[in-house]
Protein backbone atom coordinates (compact mmCIF):
# COMPACT_ATOMS: atom_id res chain seq x y z
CA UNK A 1 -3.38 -30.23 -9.19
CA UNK A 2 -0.16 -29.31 -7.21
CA UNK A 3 -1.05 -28.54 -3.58
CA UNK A 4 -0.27 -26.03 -1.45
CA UNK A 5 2.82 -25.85 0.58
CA UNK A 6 3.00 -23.81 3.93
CA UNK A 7 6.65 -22.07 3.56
CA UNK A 8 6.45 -20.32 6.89
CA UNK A 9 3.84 -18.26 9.81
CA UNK A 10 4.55 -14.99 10.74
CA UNK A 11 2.84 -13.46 14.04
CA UNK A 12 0.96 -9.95 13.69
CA UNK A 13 2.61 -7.52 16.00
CA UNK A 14 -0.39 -6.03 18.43
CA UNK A 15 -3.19 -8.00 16.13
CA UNK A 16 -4.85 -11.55 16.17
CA UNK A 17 -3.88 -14.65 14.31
CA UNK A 18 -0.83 -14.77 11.96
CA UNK A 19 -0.01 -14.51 8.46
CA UNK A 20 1.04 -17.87 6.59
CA UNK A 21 2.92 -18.07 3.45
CA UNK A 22 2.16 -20.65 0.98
CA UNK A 23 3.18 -21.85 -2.45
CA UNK A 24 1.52 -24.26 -5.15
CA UNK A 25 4.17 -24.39 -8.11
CA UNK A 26 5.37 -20.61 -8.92
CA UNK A 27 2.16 -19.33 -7.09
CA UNK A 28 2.39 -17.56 -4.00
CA UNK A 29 -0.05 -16.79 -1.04
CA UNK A 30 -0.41 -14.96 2.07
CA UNK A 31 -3.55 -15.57 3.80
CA UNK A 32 -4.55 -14.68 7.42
CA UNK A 33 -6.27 -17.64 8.70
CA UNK A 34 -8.50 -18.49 5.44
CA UNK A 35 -9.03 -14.90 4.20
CA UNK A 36 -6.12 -14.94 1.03
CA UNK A 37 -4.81 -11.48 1.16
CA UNK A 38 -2.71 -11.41 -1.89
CA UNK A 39 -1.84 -14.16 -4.40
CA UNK A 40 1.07 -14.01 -6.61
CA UNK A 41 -1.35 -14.66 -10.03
CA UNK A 42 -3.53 -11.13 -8.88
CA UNK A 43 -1.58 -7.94 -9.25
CA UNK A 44 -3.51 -5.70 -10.74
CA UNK A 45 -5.24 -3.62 -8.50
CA UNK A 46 -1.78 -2.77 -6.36
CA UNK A 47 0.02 -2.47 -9.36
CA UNK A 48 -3.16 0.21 -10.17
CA UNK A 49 -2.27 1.86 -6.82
CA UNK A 50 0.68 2.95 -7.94
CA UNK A 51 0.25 3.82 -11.20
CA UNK A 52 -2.66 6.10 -10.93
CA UNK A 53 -0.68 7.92 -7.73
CA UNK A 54 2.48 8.14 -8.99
CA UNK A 55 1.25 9.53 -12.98
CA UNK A 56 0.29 12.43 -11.02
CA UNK A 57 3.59 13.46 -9.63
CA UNK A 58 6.52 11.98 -11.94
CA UNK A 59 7.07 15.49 -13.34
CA UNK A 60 8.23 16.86 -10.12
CA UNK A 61 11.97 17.34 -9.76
CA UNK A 62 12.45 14.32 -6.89
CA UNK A 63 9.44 12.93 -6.01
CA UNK A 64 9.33 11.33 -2.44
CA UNK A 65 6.87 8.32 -2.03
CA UNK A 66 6.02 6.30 0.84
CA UNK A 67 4.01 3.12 0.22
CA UNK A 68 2.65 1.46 3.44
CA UNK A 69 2.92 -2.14 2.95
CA UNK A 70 5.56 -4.47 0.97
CA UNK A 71 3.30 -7.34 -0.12
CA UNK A 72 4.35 -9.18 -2.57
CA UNK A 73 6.08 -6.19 -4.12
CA UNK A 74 3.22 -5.12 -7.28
CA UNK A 75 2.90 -1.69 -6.13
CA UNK A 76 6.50 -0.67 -5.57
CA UNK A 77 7.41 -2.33 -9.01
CA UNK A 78 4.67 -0.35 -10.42
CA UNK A 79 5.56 2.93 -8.70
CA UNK A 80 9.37 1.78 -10.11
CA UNK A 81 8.19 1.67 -13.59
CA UNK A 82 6.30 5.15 -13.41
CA UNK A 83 8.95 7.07 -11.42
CA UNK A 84 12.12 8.87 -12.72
CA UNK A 85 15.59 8.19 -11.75
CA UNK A 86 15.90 10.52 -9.50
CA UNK A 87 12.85 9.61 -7.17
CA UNK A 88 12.98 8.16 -3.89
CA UNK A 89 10.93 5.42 -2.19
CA UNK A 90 10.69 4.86 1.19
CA UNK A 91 8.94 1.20 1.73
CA UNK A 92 7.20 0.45 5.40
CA UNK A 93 6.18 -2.98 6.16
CA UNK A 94 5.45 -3.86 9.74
CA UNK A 95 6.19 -7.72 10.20
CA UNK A 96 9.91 -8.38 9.59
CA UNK A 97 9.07 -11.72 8.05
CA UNK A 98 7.30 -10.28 5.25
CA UNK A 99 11.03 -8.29 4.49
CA UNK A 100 12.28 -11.82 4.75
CA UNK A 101 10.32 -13.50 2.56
CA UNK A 102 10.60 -11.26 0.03
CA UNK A 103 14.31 -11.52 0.22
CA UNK A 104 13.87 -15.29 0.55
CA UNK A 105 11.34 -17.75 -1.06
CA UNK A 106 9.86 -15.18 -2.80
CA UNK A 107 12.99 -13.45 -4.40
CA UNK A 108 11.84 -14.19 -8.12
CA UNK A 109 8.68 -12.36 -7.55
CA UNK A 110 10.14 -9.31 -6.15
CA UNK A 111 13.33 -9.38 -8.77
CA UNK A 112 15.34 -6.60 -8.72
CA UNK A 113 13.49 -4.36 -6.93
CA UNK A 114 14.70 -4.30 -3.50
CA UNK A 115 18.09 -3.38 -4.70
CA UNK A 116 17.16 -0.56 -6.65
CA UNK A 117 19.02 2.39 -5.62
CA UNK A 118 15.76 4.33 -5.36
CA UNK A 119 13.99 2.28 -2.94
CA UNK A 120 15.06 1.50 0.77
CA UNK A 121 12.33 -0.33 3.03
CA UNK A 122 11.78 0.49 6.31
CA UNK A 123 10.77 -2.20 9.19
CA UNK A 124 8.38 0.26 10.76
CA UNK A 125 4.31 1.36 11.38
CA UNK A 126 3.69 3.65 8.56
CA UNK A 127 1.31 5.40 10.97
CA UNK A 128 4.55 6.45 12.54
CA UNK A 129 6.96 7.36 9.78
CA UNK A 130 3.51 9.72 8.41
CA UNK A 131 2.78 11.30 11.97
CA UNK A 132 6.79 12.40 11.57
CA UNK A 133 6.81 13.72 8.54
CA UNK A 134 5.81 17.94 7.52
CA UNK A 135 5.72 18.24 3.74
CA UNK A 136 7.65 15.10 3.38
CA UNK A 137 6.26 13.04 0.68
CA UNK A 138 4.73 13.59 -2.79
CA UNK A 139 2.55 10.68 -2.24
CA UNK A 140 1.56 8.03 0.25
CA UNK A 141 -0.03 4.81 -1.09
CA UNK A 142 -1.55 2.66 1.78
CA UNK A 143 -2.26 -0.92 1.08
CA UNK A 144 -1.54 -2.33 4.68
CA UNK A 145 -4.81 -4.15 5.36
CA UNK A 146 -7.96 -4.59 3.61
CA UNK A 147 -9.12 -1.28 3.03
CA UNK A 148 -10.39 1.40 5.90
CA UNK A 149 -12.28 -0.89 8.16
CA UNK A 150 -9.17 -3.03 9.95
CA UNK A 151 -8.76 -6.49 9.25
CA UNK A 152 -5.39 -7.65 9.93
CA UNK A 153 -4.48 -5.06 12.93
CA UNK A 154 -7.00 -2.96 14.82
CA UNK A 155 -4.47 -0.35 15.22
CA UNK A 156 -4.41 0.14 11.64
CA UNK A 157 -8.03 2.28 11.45
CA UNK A 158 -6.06 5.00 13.26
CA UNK A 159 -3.97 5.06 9.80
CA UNK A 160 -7.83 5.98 8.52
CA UNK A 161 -9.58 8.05 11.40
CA UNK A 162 -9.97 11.67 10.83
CA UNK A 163 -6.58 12.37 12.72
CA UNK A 164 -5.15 9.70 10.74
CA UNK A 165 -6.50 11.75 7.64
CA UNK A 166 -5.29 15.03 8.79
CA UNK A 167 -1.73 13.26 9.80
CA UNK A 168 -1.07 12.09 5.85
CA UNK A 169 -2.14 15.61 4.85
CA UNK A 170 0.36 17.10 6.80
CA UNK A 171 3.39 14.54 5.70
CA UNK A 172 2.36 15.78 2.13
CA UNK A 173 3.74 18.29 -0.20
CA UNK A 174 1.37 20.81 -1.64
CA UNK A 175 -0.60 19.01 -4.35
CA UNK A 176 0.36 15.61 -2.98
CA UNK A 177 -1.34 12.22 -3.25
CA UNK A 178 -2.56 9.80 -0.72
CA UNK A 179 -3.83 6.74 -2.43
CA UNK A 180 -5.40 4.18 -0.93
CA UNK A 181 -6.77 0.44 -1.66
CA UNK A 182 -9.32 -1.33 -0.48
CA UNK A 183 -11.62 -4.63 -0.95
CA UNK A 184 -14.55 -2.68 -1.12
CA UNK A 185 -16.21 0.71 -1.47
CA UNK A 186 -16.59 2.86 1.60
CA UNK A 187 -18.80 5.77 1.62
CA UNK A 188 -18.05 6.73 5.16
CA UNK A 189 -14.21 6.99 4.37
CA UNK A 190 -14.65 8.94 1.12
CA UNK A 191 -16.60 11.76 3.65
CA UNK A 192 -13.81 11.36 5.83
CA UNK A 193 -10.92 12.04 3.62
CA UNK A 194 -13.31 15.11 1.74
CA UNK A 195 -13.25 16.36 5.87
CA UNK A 196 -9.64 16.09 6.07
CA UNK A 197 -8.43 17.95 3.45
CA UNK A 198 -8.63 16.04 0.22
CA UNK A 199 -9.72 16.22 -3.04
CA UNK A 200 -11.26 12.72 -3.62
CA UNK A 201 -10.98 10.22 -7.00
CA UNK A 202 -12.60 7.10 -6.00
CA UNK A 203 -11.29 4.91 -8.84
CA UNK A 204 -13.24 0.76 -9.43
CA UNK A 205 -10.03 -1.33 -10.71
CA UNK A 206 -10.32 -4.93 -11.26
CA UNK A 207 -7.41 -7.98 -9.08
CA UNK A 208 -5.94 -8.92 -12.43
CA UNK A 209 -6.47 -5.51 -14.61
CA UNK A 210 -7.59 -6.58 -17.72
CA UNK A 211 -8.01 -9.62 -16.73
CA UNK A 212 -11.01 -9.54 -14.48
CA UNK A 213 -11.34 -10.86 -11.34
CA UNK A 214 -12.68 -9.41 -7.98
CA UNK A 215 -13.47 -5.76 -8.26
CA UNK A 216 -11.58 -3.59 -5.74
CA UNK A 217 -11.12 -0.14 -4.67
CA UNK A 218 -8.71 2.87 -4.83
CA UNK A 219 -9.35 6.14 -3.28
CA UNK A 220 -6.80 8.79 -4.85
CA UNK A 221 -7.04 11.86 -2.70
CA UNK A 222 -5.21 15.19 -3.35
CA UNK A 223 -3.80 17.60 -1.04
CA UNK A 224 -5.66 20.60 -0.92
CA UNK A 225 -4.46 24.01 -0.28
CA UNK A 226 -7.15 24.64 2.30
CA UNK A 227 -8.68 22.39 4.48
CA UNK A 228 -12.35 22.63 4.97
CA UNK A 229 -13.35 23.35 8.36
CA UNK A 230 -15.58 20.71 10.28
């Protein structure tokens, strides 16, 4: 068997540890200390992300989406392949040497994506570009950790909080998606987004699709007209 090759470290701005990226052949890793985040070979669930977000607003005119997180690129491809022509997508990813990578040693993964006139990526917290925004985006797909309970970042559960909640509803557009992924289900954070204003799909998708693997978790939540009052 090939073995694994550390291509470079990246440090995690206001978290612990760093991210490492690896490769064995054409496979890729990122892994934060030896938890794998994402793996090259398993794209299905963030590919899933975007698919079952963005089906629900392609017919609008210009649909707006913000995705929280570059990764290895699945979901943004997948949002890519669902959206129009004239759509726009505005990509956040923290830690500049994830941008780089993608540009870099992982360039055959990502394609032709980055230079699609639709897309332009942004080397900022999401938290901040969603606390700026008032009926900004159609959607918002967060995959920035490991679901609602922080792994990478503590500062990332304030993306999830109840203020963090009420924050996405408010960058939305009537009717708008947030979608969100996770390792695992969460029964506290379904309440949560119910609280904040949401209509609530919690959707069971599989790493590889069809393919199997680990089962993960995608919250779709919908903009409602009203908020309920808490």
């Amino acid at each position: 068997m090939i073995p694994w090759t550390l291509l470079d470290t990246a440090p995690i701005p206001g978290g612990e540890g760093e991210l490492r990226l690896k490769r064995r052949g054409a496979e890729f890793s990122i892994m934060l200390g030896n938890i794998e985040l994402m793996n090259s070979r398993l794209s299905g669930s963030e590919e899933a992300l975007a698919t079952l977000s963005c089906e629900r607003i392609q017919a609008r005119p210009q649909p707006c989406v913000l995705i929280g997180g570059l990764g290895m690129g699945f979901t943004l491809r997948a949002a890519l392949t669902v959206l129009g022509a004239k759509a726009r997508i505005v990509v956040a990813e923290l830690i500049p040497a994830v941008v780089a990578w993608a540009r870099g040693p992982m360039a055959e993964v990502f394609g032709a994506s980055l230079m699609d006139p639709r897309v332009s990526i942004e080397e900022a917290d999401v938290g901040r570009l969603i606390r700026s925004g008032r009926s900004t985006y159609d959607a918002i797909l967060l995959d920035v950790d490991n679901g609602p309970e922080g792994l990478t970042r503590e500062a990332n559960d304030g993306l999830y909080d109840i203020e963090g909640l009420r924050a996405a509803r408010k960058a939305l557009r009537p009717e708008g998606v947030l979608a969100v992924w996770s390792s695992g289900p969460d029964r506290n954070f379904t309440s949560r987004l119910r609280k904040a204003g949401f209509r609530v799909d919690e959707v069971k998708v599989r790493a590889n699709g069809q393919g199997g693997g680990a089962r993960h978790v995608i919250w779709i939540a919908t903009r409602e007209s009203t908020p309920q009052m808490q």
